[in-house]
PDB file of N, CA and C in Angstrom:
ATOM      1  N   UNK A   1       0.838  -1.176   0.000  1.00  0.00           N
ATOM      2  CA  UNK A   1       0.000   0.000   0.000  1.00  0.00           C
ATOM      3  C   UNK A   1       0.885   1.241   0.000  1.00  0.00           C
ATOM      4  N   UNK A   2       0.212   2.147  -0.120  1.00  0.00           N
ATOM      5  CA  UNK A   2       0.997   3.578  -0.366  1.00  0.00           C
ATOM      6  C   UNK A   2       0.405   4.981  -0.017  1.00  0.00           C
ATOM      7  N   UNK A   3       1.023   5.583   0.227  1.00  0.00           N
ATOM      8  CA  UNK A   3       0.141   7.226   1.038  1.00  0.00           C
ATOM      9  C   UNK A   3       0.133   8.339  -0.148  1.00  0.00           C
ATOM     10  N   UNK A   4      -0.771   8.327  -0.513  1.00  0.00           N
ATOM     11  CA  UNK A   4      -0.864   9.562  -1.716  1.00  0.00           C
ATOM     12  C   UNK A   4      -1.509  10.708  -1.207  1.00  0.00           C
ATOM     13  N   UNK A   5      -1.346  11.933  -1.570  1.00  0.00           N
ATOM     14  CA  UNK A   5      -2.158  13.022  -1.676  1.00  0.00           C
ATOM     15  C   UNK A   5      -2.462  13.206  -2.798  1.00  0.00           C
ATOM     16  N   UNK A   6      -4.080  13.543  -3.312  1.00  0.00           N
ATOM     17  CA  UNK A   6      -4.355  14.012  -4.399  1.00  0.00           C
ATOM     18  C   UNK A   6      -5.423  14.843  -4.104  1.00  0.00           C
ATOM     19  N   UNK A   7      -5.962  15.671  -5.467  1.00  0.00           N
ATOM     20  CA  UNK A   7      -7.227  16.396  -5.569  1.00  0.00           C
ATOM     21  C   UNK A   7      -8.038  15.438  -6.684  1.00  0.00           C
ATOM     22  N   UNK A   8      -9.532  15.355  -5.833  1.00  0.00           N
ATOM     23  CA  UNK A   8     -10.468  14.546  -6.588  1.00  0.00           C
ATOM     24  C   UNK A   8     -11.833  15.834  -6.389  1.00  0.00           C
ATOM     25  N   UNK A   9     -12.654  15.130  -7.079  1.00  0.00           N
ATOM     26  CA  UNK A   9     -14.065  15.680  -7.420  1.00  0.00           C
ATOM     27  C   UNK A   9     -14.836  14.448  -5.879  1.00  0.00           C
ATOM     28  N   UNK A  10     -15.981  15.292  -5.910  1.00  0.00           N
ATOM     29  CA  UNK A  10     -16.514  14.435  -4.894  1.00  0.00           C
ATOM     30  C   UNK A  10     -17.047  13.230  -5.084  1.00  0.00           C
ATOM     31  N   UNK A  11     -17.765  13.285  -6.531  1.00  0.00           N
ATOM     32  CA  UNK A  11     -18.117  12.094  -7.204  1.00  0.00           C
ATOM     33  C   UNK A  11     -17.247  10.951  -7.070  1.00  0.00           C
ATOM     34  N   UNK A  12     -16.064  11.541  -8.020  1.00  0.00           N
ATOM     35  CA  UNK A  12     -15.049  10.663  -8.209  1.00  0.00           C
ATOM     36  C   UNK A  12     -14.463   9.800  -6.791  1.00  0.00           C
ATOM     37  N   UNK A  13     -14.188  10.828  -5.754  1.00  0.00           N
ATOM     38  CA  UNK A  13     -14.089  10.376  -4.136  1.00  0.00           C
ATOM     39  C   UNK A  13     -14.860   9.011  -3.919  1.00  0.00           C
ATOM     40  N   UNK A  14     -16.087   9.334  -3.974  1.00  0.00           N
ATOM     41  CA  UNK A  14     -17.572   8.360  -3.451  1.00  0.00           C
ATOM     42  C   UNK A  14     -17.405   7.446  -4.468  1.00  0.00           C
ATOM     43  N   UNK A  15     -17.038   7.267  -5.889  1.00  0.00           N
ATOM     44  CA  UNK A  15     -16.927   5.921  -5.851  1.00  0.00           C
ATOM     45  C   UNK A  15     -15.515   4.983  -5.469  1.00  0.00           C
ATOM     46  N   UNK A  16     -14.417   5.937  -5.392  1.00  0.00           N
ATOM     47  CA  UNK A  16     -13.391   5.260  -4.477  1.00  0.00           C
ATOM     48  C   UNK A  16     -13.996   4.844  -3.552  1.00  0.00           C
ATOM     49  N   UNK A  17     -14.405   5.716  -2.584  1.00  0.00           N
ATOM     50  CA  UNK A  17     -15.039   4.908  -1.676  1.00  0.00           C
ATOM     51  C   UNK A  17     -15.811   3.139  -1.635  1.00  0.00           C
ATOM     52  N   UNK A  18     -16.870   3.782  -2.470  1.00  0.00           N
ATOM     53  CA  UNK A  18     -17.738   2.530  -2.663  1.00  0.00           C
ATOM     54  C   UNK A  18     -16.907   1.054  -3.259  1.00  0.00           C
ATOM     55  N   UNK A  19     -15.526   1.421  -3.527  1.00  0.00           N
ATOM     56  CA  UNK A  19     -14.711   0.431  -4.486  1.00  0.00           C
ATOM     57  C   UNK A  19     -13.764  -0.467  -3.602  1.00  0.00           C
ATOM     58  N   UNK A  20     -13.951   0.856  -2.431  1.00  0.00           N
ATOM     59  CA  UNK A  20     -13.132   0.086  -0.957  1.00  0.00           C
ATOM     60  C   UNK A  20     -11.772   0.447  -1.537  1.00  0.00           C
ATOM     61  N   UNK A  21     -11.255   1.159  -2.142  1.00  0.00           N
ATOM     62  CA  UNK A  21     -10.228   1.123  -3.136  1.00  0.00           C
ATOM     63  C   UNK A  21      -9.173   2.378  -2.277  1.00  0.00           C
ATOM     64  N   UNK A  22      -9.701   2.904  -1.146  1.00  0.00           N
ATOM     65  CA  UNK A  22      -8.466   3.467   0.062  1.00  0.00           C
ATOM     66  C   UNK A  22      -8.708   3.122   1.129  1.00  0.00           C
ATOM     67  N   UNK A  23      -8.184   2.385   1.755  1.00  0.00           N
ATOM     68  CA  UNK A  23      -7.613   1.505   3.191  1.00  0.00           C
ATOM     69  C   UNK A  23      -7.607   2.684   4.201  1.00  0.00           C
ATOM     70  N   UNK A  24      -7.234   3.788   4.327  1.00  0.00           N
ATOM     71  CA  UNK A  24      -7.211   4.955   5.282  1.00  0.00           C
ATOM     72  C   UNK A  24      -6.936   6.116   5.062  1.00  0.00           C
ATOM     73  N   UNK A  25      -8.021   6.947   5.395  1.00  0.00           N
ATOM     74  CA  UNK A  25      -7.977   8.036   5.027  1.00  0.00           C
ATOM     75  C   UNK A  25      -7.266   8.869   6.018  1.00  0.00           C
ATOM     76  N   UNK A  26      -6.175   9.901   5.666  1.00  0.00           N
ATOM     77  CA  UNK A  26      -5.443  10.306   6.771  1.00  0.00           C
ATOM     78  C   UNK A  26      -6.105  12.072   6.905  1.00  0.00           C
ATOM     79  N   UNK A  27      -5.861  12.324   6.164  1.00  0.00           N
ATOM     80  CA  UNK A  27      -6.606  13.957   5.733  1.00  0.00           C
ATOM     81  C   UNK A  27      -7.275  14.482   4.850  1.00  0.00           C
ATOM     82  N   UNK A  28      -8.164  14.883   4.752  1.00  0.00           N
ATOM     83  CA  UNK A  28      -9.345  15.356   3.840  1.00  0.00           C
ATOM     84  C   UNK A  28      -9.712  16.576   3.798  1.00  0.00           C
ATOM     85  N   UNK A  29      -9.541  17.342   2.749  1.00  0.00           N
ATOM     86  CA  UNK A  29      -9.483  19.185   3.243  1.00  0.00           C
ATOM     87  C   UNK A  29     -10.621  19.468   2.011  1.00  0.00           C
ATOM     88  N   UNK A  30     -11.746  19.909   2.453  1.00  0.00           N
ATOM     89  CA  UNK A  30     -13.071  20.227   1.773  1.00  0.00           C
ATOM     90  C   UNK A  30     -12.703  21.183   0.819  1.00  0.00           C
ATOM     91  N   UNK A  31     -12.581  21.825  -0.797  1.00  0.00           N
ATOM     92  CA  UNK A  31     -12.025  22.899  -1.313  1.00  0.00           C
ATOM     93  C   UNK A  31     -13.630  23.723  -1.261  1.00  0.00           C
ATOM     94  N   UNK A  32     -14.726  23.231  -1.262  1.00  0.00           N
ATOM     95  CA  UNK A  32     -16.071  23.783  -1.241  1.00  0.00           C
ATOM     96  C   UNK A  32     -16.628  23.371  -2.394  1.00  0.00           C
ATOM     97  N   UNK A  33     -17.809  23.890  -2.646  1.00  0.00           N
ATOM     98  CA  UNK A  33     -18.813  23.266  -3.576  1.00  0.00           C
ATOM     99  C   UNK A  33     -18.834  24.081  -4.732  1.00  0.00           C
ATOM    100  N   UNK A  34     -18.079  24.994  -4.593  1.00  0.00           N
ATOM    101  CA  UNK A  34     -17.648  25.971  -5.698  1.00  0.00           C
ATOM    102  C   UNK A  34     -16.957  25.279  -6.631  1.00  0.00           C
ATOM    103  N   UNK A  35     -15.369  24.834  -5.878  1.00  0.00           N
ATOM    104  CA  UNK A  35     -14.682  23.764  -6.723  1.00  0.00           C
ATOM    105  C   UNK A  35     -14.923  22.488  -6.608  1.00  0.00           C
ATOM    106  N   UNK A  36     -15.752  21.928  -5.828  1.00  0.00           N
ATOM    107  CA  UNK A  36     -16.309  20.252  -5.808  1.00  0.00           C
ATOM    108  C   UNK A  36     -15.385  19.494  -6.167  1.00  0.00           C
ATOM    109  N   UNK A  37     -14.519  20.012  -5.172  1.00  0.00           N
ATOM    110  CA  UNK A  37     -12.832  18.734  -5.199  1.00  0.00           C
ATOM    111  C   UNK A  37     -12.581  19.055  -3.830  1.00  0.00           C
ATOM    112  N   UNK A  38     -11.886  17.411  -3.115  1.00  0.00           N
ATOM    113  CA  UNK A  38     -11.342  17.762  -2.388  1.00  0.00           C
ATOM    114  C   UNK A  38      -9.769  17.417  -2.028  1.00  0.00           C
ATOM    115  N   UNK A  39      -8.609  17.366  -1.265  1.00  0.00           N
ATOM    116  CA  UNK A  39      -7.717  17.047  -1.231  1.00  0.00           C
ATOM    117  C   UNK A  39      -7.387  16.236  -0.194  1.00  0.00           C
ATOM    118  N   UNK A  40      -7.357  15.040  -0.542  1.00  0.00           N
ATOM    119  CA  UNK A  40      -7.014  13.731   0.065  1.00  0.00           C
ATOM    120  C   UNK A  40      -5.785  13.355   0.395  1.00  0.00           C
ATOM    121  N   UNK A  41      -5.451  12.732   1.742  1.00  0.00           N
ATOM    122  CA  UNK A  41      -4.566  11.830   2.048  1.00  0.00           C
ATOM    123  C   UNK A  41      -4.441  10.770   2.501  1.00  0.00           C
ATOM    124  N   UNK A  42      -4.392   9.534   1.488  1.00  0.00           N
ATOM    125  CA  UNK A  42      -5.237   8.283   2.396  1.00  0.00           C
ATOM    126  C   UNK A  42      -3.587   7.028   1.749  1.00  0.00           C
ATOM    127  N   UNK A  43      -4.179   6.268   2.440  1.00  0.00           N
ATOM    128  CA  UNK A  43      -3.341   4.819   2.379  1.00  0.00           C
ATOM    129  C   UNK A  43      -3.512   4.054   1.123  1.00  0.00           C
ATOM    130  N   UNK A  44      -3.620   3.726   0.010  1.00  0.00           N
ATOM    131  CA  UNK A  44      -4.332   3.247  -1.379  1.00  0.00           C
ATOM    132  C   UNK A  44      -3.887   1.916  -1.093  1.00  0.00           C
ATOM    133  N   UNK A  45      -4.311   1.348  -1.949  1.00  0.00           N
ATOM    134  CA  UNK A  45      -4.289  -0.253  -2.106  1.00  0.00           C
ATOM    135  C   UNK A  45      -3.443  -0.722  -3.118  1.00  0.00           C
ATOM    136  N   UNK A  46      -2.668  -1.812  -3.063  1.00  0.00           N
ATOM    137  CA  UNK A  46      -1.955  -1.557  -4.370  1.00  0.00           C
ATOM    138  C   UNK A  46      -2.580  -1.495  -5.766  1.00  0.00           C
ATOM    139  N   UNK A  47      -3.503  -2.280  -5.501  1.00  0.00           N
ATOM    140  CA  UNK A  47      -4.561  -2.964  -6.817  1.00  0.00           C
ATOM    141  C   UNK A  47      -5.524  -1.832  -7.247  1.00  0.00           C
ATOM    142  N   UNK A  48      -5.276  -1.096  -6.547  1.00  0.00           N
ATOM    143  CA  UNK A  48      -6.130   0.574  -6.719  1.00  0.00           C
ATOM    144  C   UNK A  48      -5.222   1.911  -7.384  1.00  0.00           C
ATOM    145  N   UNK A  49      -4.442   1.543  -7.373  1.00  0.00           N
ATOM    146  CA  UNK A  49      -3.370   3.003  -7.619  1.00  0.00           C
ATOM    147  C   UNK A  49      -3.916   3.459  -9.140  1.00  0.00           C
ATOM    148  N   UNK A  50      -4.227   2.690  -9.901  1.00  0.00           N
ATOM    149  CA  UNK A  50      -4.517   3.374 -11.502  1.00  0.00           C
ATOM    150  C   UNK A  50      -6.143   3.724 -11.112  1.00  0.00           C
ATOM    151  N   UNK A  51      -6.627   3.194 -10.650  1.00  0.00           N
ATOM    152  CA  UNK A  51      -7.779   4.014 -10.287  1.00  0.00           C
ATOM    153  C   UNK A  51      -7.470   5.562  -9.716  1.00  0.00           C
ATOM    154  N   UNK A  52      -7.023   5.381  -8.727  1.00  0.00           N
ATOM    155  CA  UNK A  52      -6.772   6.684  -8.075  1.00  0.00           C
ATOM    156  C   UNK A  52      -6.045   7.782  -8.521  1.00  0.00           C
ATOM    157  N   UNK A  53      -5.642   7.027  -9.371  1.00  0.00           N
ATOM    158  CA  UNK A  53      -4.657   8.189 -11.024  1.00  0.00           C
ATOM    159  C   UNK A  53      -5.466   8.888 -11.965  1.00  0.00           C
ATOM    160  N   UNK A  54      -6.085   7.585 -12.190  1.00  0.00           N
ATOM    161  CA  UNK A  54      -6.743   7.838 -13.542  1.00  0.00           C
ATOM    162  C   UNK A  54      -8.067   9.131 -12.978  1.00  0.00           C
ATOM    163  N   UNK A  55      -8.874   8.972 -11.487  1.00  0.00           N
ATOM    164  CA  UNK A  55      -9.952   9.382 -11.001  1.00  0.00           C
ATOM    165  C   UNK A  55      -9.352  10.774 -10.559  1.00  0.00           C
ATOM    166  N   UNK A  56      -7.994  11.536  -9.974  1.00  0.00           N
ATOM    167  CA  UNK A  56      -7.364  12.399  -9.587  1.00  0.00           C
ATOM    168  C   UNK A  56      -7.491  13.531 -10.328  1.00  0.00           C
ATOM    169  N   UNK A  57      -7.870  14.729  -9.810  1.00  0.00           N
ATOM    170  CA  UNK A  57      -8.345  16.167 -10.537  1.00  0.00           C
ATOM    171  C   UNK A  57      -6.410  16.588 -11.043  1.00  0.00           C
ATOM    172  N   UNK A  58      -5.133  16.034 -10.317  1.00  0.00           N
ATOM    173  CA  UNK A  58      -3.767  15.961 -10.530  1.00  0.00           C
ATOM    174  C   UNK A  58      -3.247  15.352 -10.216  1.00  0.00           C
ATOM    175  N   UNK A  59      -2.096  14.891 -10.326  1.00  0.00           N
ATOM    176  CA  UNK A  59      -1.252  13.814 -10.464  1.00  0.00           C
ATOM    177  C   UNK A  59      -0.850  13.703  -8.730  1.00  0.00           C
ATOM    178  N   UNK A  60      -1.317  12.507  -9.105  1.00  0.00           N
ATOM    179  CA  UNK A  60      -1.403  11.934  -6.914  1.00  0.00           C
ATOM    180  C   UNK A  60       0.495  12.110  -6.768  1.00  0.00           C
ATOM    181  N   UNK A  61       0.747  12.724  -5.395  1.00  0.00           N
ATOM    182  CA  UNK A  61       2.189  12.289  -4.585  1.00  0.00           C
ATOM    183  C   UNK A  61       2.037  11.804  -3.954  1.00  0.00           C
ATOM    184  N   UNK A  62       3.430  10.714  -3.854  1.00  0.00           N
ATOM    185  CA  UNK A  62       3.352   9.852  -2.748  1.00  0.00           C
ATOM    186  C   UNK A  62       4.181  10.777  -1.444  1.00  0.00           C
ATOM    187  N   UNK A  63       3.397  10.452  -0.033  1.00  0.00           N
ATOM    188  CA  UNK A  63       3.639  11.210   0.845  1.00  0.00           C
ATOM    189  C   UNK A  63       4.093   9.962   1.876  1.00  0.00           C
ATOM    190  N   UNK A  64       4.689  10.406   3.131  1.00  0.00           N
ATOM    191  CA  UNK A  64       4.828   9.974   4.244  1.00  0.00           C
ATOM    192  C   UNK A  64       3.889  10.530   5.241  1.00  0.00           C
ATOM    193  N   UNK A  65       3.602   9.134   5.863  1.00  0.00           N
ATOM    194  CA  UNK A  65       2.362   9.699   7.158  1.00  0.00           C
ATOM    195  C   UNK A  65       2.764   8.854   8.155  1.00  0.00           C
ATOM    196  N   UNK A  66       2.641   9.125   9.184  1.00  0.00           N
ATOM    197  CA  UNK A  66       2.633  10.308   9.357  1.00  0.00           C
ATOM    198  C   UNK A  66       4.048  11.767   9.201  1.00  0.00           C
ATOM    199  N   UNK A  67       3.231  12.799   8.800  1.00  0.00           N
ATOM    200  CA  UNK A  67       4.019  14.038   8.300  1.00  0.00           C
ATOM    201  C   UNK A  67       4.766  14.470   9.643  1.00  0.00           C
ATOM    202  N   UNK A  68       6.046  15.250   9.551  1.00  0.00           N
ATOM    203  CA  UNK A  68       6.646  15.349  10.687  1.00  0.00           C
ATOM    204  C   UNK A  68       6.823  16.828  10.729  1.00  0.00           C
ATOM    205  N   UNK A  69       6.565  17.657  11.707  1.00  0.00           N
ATOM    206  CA  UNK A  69       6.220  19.370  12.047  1.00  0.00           C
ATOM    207  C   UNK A  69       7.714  19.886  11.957  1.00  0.00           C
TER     208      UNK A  69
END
């Protein structure tokens, strides 16, 4: 598995969701309904990563989590 941050649409989010296709979500920052994306930081699956590419409003980074201050 792997820790990405990306920007998704909410749609796009909810059917990740429904796909079970992120293991843990670490941070989730609402952009509003204006831009109806939000910016995710979750755990992906391996068998999920081209989903979560292909579904991404930009190109997912892989991050470390936890982030260190």
């Amino acid at each position: 598995m792997k820790t990405l941050m990306f920007t998704i649409s909410h749609q796009q989010f909810e059917e990740l969701m429904c796909q079970r296709a992120l293991s843990r979500i670490h941070h989730i920052e609402d952009l509003g309904h204006v831009r109806d994306q939000y910016v995710v930081t979750a755990l992906v699956r391996e068998e999920h990563l081209d989903a979560v590419i292909e579904r991404s409003a930009d190109r997912p980074r892989w991050v470390k989590w936890p982030r260190e201050s």
